[in-house]
N, C-alpha and C. Protein backbone atom coordinates (compact mmCIF):
# COMPACT_ATOMS: atom_id res chain seq x y z
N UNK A 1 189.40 252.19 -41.00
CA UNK A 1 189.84 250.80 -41.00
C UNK A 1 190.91 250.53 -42.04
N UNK A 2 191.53 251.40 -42.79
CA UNK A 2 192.62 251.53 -43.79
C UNK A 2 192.06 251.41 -44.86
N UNK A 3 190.61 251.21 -45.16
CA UNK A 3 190.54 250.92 -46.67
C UNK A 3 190.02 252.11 -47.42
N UNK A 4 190.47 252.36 -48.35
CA UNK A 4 190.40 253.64 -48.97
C UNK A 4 189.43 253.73 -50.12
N UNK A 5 188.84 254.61 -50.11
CA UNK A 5 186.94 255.19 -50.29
C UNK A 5 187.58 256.00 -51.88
N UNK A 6 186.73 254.98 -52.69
CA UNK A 6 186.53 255.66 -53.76
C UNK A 6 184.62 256.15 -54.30
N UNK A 7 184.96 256.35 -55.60
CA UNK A 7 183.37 256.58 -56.48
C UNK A 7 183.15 254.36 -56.60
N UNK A 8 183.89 253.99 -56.58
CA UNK A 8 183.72 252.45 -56.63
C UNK A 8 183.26 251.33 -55.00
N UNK A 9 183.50 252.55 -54.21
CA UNK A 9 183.30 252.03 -52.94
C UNK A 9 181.37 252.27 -52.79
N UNK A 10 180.94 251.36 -51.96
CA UNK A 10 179.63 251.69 -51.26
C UNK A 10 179.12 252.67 -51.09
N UNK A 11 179.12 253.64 -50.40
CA UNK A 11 179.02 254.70 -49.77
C UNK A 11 177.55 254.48 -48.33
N UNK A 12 177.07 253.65 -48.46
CA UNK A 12 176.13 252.93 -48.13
C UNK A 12 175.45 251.74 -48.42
N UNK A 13 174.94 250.69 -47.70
CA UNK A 13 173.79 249.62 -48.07
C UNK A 13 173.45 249.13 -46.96
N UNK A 14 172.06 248.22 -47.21
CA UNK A 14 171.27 247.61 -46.34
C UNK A 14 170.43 246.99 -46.35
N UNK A 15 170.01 245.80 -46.06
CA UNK A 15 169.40 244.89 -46.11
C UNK A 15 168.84 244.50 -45.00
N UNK A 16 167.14 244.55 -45.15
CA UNK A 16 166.26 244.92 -43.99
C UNK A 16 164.65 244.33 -43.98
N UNK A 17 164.54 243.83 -43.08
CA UNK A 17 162.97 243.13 -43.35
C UNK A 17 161.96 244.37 -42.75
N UNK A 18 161.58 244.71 -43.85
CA UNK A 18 160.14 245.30 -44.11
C UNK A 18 158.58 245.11 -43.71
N UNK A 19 158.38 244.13 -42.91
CA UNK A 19 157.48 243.26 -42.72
C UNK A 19 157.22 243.52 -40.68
N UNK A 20 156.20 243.41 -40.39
CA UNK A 20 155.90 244.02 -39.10
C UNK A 20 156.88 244.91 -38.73
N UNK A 21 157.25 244.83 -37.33
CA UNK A 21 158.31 245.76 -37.17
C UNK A 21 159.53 245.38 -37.82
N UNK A 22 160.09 246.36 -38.98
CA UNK A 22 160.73 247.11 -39.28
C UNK A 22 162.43 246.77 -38.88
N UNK A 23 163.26 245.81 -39.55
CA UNK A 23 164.27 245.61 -38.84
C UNK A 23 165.74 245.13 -39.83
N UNK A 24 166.46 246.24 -39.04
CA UNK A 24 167.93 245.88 -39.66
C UNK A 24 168.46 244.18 -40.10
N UNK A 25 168.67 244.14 -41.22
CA UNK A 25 169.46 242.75 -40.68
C UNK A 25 171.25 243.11 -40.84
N UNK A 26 171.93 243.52 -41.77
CA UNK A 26 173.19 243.97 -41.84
C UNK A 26 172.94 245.17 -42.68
N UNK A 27 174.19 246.24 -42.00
CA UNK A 27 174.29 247.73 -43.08
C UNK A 27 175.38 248.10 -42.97
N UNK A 28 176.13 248.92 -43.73
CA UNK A 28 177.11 250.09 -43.78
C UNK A 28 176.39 251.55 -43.99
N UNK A 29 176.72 252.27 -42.79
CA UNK A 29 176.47 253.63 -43.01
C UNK A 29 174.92 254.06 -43.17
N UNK A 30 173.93 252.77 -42.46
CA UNK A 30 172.55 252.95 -42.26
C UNK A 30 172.26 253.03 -40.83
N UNK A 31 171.52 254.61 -40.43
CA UNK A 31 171.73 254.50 -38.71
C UNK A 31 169.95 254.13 -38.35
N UNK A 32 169.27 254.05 -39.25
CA UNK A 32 168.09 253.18 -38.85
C UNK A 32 167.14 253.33 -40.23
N UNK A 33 165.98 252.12 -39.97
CA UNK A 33 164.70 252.68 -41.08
C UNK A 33 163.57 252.78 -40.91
N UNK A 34 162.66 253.89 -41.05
CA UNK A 34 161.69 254.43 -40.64
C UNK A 34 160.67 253.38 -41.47
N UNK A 35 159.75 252.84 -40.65
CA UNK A 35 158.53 252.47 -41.15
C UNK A 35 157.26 253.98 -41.36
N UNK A 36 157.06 254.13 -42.79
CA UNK A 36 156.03 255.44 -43.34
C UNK A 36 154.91 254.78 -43.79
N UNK A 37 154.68 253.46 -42.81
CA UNK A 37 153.10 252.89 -43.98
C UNK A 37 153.49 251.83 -44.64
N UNK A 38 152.33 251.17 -45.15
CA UNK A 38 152.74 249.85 -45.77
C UNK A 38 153.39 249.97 -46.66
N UNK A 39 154.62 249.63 -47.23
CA UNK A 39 155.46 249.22 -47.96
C UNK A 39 156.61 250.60 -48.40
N UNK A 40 156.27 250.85 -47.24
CA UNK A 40 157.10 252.50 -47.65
C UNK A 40 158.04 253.24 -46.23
N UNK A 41 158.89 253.06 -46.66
CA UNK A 41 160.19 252.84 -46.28
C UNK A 41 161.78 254.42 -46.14
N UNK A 42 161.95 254.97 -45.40
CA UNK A 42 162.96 255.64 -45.40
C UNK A 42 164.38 255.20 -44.91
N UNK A 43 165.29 254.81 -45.47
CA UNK A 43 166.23 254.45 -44.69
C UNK A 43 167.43 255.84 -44.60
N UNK A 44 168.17 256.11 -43.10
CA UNK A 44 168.67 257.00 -42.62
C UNK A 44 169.78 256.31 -42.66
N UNK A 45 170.88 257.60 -43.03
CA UNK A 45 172.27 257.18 -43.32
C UNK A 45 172.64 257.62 -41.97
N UNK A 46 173.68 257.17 -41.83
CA UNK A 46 174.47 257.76 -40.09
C UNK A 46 175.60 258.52 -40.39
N UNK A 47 176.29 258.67 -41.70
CA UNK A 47 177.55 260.15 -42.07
C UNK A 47 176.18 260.30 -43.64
N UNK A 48 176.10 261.77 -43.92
CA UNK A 48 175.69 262.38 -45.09
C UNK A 48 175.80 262.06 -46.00
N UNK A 49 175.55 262.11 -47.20
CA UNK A 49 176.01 262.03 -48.44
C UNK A 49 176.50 263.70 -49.09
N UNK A 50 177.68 263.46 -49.52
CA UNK A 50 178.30 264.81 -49.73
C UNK A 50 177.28 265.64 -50.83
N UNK A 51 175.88 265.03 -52.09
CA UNK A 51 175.39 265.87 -52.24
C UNK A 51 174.13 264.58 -52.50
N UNK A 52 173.27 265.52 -53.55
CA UNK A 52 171.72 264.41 -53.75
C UNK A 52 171.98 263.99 -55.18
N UNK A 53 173.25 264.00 -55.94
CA UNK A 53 173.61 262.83 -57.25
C UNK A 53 174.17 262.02 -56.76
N UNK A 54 173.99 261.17 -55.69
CA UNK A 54 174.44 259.89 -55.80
C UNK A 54 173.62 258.93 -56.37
N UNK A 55 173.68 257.76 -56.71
CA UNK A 55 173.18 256.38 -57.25
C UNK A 55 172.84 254.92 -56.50
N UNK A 56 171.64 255.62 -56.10
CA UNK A 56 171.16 254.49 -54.82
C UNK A 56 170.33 253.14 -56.23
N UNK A 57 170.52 251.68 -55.50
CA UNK A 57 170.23 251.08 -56.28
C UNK A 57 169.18 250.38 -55.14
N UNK A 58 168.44 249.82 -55.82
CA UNK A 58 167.38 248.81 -54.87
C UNK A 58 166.58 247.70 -55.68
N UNK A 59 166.43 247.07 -54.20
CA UNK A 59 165.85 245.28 -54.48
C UNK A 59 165.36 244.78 -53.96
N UNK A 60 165.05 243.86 -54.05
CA UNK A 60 163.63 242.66 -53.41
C UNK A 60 163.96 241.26 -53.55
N UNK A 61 163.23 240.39 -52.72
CA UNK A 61 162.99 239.23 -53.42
C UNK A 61 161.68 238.95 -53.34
N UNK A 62 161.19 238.02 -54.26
CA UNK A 62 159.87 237.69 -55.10
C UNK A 62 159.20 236.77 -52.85
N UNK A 63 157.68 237.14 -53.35
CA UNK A 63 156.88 236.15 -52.38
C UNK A 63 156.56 235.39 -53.51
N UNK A 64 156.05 234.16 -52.46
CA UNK A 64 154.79 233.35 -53.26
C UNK A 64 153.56 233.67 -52.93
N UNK A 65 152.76 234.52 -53.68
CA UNK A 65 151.05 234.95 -53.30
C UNK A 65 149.96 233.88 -53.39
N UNK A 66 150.66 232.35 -54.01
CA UNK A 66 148.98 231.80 -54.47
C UNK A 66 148.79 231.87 -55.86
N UNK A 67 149.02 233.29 -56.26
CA UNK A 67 148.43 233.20 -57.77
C UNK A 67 149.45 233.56 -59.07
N UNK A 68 150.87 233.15 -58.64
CA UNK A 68 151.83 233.14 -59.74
C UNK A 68 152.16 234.35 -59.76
N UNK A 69 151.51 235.73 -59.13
CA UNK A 69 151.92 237.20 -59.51
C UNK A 69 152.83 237.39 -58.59
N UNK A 70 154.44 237.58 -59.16
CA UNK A 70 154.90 237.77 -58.25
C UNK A 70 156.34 239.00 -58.84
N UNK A 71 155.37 240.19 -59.47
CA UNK A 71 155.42 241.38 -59.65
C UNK A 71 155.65 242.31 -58.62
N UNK A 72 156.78 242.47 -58.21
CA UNK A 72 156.31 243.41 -57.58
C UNK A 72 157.55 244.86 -57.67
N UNK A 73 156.96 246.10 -57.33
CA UNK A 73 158.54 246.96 -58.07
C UNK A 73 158.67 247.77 -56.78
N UNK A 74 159.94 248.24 -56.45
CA UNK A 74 160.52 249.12 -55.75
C UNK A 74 160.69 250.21 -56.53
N UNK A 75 160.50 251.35 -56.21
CA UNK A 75 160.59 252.64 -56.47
C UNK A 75 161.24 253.98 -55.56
N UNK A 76 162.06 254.59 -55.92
CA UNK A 76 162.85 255.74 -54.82
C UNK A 76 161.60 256.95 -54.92
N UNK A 77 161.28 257.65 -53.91
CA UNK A 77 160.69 258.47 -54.32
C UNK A 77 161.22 259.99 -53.64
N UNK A 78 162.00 259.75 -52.89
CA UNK A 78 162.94 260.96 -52.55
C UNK A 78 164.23 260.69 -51.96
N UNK A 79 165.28 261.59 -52.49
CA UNK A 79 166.12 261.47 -52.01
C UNK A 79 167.36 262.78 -51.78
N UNK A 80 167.49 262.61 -50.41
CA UNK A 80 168.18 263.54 -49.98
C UNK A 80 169.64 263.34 -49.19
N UNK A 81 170.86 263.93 -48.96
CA UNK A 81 172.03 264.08 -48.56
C UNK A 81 172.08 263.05 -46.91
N UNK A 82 170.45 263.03 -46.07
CA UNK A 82 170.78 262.32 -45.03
C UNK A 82 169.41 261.06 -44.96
N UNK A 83 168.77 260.91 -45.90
CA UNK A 83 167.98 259.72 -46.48
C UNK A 83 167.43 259.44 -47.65
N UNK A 84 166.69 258.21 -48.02
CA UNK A 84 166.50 257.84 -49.30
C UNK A 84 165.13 257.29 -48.60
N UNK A 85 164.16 257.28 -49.71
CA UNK A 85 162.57 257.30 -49.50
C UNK A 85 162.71 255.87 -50.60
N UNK A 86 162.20 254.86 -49.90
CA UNK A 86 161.73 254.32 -51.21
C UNK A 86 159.69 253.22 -50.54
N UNK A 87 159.53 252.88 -51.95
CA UNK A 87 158.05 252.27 -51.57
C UNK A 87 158.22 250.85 -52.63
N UNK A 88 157.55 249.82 -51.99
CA UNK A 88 157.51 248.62 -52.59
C UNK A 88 155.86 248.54 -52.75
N UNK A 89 156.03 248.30 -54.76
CA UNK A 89 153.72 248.22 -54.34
C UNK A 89 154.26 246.65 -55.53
N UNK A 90 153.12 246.29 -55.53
CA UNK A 90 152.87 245.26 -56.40
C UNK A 90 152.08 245.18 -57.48
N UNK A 91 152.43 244.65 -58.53
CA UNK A 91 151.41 244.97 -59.52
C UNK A 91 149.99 244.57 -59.43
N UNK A 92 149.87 243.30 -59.48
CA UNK A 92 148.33 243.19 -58.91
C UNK A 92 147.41 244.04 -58.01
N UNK A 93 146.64 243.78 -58.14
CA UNK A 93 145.62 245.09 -57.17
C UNK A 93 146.03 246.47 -57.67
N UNK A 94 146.21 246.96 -58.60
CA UNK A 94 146.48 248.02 -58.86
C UNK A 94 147.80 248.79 -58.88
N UNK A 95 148.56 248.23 -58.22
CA UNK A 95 150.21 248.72 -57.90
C UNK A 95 149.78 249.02 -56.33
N UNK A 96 149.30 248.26 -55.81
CA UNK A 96 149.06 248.79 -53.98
C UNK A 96 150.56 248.25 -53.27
N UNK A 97 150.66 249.53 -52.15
CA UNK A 97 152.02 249.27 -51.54
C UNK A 97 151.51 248.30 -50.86
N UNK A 98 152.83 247.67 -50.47
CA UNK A 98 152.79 246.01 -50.17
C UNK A 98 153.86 245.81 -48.96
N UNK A 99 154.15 245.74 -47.95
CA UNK A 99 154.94 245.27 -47.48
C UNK A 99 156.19 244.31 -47.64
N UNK A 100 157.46 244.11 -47.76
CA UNK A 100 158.67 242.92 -48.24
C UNK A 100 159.38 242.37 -47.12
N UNK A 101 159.41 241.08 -46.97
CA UNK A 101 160.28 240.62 -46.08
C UNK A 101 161.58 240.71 -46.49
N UNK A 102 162.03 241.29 -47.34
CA UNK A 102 163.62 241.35 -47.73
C UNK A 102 163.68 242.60 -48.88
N UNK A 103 164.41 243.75 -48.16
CA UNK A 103 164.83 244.99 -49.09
C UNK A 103 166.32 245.09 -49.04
N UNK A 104 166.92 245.04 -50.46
CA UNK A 104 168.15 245.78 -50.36
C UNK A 104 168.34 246.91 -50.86
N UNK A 105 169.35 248.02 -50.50
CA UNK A 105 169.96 248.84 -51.26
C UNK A 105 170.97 249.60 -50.80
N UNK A 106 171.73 250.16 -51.76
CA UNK A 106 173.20 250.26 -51.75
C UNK A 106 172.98 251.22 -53.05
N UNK A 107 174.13 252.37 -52.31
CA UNK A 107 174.40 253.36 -52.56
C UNK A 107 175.57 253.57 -53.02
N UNK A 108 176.00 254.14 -54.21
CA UNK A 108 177.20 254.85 -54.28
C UNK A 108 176.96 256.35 -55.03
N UNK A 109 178.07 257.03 -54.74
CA UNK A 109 178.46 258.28 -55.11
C UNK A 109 179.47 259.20 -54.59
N UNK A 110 179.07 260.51 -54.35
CA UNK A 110 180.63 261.57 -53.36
C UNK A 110 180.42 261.31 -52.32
């Protein structure tokens, strides 16, 4: 599209409801995301990542539970050249994975 790809460019992102089925809302360079269980999440790139040091970043936004806890952390737990693993748990209840109606993340690197 003429625009020219640096270490400052994307290289990927996506923003996706987590919550029953599993669904895109807008991406670059995300060719789908695997539902692995409650709150745990693979999203598939659609071109590679040229190696596994890139710098995937990720996010959430807060629910309202009822009881003010509204802790909750995203974590990567693998990541490889043609996906990124991540899991959303919450602190309460122990850190139990949790399902999110709203995940982002965005990638850069080679």
């Amino acid at each position: 599209d003429g625009r020219g790809l640096s270490q400052f460019t994307a290289k990927a992102w996506v923003n996706f409801n987590g919550t029953g089925t599993v669904a895109i809302r807008d991406s670059h360079n995300v060719s789908s995301i695997t539902d692995n269980g409650t709150g745990q999440y693979r999203i598939n790139y659609s071109n590679a990542m040229a190696n596994t040091s890139y710098c995937p970043t990720i996010g959430n936004t807060a629910d309202n539970l009822g009881n003010g806890d509204n802790r909750w952390i995203l974590v990567v737990t693998s990541v490889s050249t043609s996906y990124l693993d991540v899991v959303s748990t919450i602190v309460a209840n122990g850190f139990s994975y949790t399902d999110k109606s709203h995940v982002f993340v965005t990638v850069f690197g080679d």
